[in-house]
C-alpha atoms as a PDB file:
ATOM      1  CA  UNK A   1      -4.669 -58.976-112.927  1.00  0.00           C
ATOM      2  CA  UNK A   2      -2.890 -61.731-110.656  1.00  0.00           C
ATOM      3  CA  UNK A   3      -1.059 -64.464-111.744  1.00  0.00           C
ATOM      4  CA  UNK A   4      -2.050 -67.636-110.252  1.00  0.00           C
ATOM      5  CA  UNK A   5       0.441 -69.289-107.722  1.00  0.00           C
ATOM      6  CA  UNK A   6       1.155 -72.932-107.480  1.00  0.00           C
ATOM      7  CA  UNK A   7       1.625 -74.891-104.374  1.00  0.00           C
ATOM      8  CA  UNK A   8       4.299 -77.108-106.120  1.00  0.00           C
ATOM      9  CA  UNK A   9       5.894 -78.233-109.515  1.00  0.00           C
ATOM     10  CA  UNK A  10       3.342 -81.267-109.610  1.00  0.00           C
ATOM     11  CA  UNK A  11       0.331 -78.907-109.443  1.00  0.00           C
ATOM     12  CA  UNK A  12       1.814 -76.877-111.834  1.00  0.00           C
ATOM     13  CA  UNK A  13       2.383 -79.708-113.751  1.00  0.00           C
ATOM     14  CA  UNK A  14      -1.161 -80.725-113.867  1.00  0.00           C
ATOM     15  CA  UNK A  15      -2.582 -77.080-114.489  1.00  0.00           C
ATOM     16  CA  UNK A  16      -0.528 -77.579-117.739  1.00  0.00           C
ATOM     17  CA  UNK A  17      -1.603 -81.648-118.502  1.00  0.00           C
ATOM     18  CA  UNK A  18      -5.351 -79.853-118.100  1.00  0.00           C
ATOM     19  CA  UNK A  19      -4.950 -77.053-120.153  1.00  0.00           C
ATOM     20  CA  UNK A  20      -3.049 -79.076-122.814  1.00  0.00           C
ATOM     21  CA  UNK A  21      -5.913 -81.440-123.224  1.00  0.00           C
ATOM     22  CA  UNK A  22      -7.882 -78.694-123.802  1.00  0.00           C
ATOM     23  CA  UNK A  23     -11.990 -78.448-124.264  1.00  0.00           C
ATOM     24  CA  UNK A  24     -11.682 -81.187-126.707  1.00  0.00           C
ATOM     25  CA  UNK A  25     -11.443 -83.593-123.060  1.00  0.00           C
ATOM     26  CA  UNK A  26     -14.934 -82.522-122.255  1.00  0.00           C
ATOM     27  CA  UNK A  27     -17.203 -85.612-122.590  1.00  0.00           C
ATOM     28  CA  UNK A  28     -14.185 -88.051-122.168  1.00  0.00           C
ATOM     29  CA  UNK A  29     -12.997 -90.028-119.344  1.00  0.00           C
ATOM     30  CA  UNK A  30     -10.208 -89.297-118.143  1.00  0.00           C
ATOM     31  CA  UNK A  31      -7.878 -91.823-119.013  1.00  0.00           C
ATOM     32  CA  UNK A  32      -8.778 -90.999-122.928  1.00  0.00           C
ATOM     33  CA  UNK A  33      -7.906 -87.408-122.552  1.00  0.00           C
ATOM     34  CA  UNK A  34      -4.449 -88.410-121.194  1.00  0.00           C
ATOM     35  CA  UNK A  35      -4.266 -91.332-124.089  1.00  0.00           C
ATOM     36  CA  UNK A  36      -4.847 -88.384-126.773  1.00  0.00           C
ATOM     37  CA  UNK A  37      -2.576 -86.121-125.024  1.00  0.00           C
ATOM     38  CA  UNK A  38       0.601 -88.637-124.603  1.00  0.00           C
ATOM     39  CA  UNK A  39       0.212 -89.485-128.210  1.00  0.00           C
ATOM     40  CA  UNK A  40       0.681 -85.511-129.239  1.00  0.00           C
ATOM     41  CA  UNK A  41       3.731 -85.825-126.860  1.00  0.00           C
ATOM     42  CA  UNK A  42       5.324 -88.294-127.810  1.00  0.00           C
ATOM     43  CA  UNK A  43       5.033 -86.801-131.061  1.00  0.00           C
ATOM     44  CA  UNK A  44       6.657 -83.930-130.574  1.00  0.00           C
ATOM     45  CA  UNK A  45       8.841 -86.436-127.813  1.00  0.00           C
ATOM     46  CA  UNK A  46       9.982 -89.567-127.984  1.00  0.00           C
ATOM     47  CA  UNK A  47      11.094 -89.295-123.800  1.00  0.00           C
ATOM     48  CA  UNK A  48       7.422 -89.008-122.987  1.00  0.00           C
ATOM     49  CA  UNK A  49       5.827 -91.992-121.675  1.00  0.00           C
ATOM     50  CA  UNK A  50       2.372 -92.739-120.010  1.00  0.00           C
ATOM     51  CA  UNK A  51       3.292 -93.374-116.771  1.00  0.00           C
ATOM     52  CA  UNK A  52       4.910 -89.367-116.953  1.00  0.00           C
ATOM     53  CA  UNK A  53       1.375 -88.178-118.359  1.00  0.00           C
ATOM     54  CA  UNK A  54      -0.486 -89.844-116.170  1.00  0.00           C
ATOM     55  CA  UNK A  55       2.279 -88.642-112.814  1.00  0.00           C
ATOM     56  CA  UNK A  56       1.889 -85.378-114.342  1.00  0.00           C
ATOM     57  CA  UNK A  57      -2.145 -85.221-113.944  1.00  0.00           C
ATOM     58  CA  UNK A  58      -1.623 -86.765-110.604  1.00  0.00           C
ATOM     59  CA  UNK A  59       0.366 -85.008-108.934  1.00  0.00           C
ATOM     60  CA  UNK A  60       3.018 -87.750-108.499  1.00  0.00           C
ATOM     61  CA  UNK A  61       5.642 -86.016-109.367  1.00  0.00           C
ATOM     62  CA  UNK A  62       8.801 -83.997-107.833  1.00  0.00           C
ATOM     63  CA  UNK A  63      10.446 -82.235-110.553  1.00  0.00           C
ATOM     64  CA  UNK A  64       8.539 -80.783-113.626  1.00  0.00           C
ATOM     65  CA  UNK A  65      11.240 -80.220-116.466  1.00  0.00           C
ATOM     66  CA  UNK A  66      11.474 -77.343-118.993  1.00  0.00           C
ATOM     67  CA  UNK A  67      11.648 -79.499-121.324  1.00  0.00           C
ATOM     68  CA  UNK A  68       8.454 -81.306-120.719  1.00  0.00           C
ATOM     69  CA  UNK A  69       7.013 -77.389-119.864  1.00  0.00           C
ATOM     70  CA  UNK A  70       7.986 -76.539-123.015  1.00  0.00           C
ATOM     71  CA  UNK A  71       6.694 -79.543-125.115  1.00  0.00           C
ATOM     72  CA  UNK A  72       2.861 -78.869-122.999  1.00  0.00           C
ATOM     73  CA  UNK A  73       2.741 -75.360-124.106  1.00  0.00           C
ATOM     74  CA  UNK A  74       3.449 -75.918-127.345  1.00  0.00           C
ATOM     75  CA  UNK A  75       1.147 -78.436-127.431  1.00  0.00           C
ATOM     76  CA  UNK A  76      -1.333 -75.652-125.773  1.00  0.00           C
ATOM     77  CA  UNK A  77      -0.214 -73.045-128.543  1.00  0.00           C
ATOM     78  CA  UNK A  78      -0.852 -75.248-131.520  1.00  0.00           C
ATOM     79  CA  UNK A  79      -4.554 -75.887-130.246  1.00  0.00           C
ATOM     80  CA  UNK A  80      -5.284 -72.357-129.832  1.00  0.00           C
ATOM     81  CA  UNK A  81      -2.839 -69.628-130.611  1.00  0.00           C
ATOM     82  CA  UNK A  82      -5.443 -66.947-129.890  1.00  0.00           C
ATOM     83  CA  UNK A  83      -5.538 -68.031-126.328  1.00  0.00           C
ATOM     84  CA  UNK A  84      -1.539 -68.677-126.019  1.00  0.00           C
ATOM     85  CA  UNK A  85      -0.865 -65.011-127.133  1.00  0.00           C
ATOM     86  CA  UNK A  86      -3.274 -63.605-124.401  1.00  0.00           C
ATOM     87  CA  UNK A  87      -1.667 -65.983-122.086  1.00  0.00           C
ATOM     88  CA  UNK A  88       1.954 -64.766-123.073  1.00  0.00           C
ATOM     89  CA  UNK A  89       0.893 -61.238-122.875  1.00  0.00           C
ATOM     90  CA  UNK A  90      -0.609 -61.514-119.439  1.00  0.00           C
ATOM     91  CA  UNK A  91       2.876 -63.369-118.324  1.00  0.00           C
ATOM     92  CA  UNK A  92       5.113 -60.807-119.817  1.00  0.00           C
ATOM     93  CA  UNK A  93       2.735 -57.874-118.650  1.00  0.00           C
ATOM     94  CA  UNK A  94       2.586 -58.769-114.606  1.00  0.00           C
ATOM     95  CA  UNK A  95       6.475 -60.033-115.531  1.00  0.00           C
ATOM     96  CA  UNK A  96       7.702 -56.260-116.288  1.00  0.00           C
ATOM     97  CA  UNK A  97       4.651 -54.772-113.817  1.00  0.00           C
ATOM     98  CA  UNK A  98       6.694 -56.293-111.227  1.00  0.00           C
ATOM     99  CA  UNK A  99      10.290 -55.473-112.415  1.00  0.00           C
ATOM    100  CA  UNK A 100       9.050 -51.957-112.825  1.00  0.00           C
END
């Protein structure tokens, strides 16, 4: 199984606004989804603002941080744990495929 590859940080960065909204977004606009999803952040964050959400699912921005990384999978793993565990084990399997 391949990996996906990702043109830059921002569309990285967006992959991970999108799958941190989750299927919960379906049959909202947009700008709710994001609403719903900076309030979780900012949670978790108090650096996270809307403009960086919103940059995020843009593509506006240059640099995606671990930190904010971190804080979108977590956000990803306490929706769905099932699916972060087969997403962890397909990371770390290709990861030592390729070191082997």
């Amino acid at each position: 199984m391949m990996l996906r590859t990702y043109k830059s940080e921002a569309d990285f960065g967006k992959a991970l606004i999108v799958a941190a909204c989750g299927p919960q977004a379906l049959g909202h606009s947009v700008a709710e989804a994001l609403e719903r999803l900076y309030e979780r952040l900012a949670e978790r964050n108090a650096d996270w603002t809307h403009r960086r959400v919103k940059s995020l699912y843009f593509c506006e921005v240059r640099v995606l941080h671990f930190a904010e990384t971190m804080d979108l999978l977590a956000i990803v793993r306490a929706r769905d744990e099932a699916f972060f565990q087969a997403l962890m084990t397909l990371v770390v399997g290709e990861f030592i495929g390729e070191a082997g």
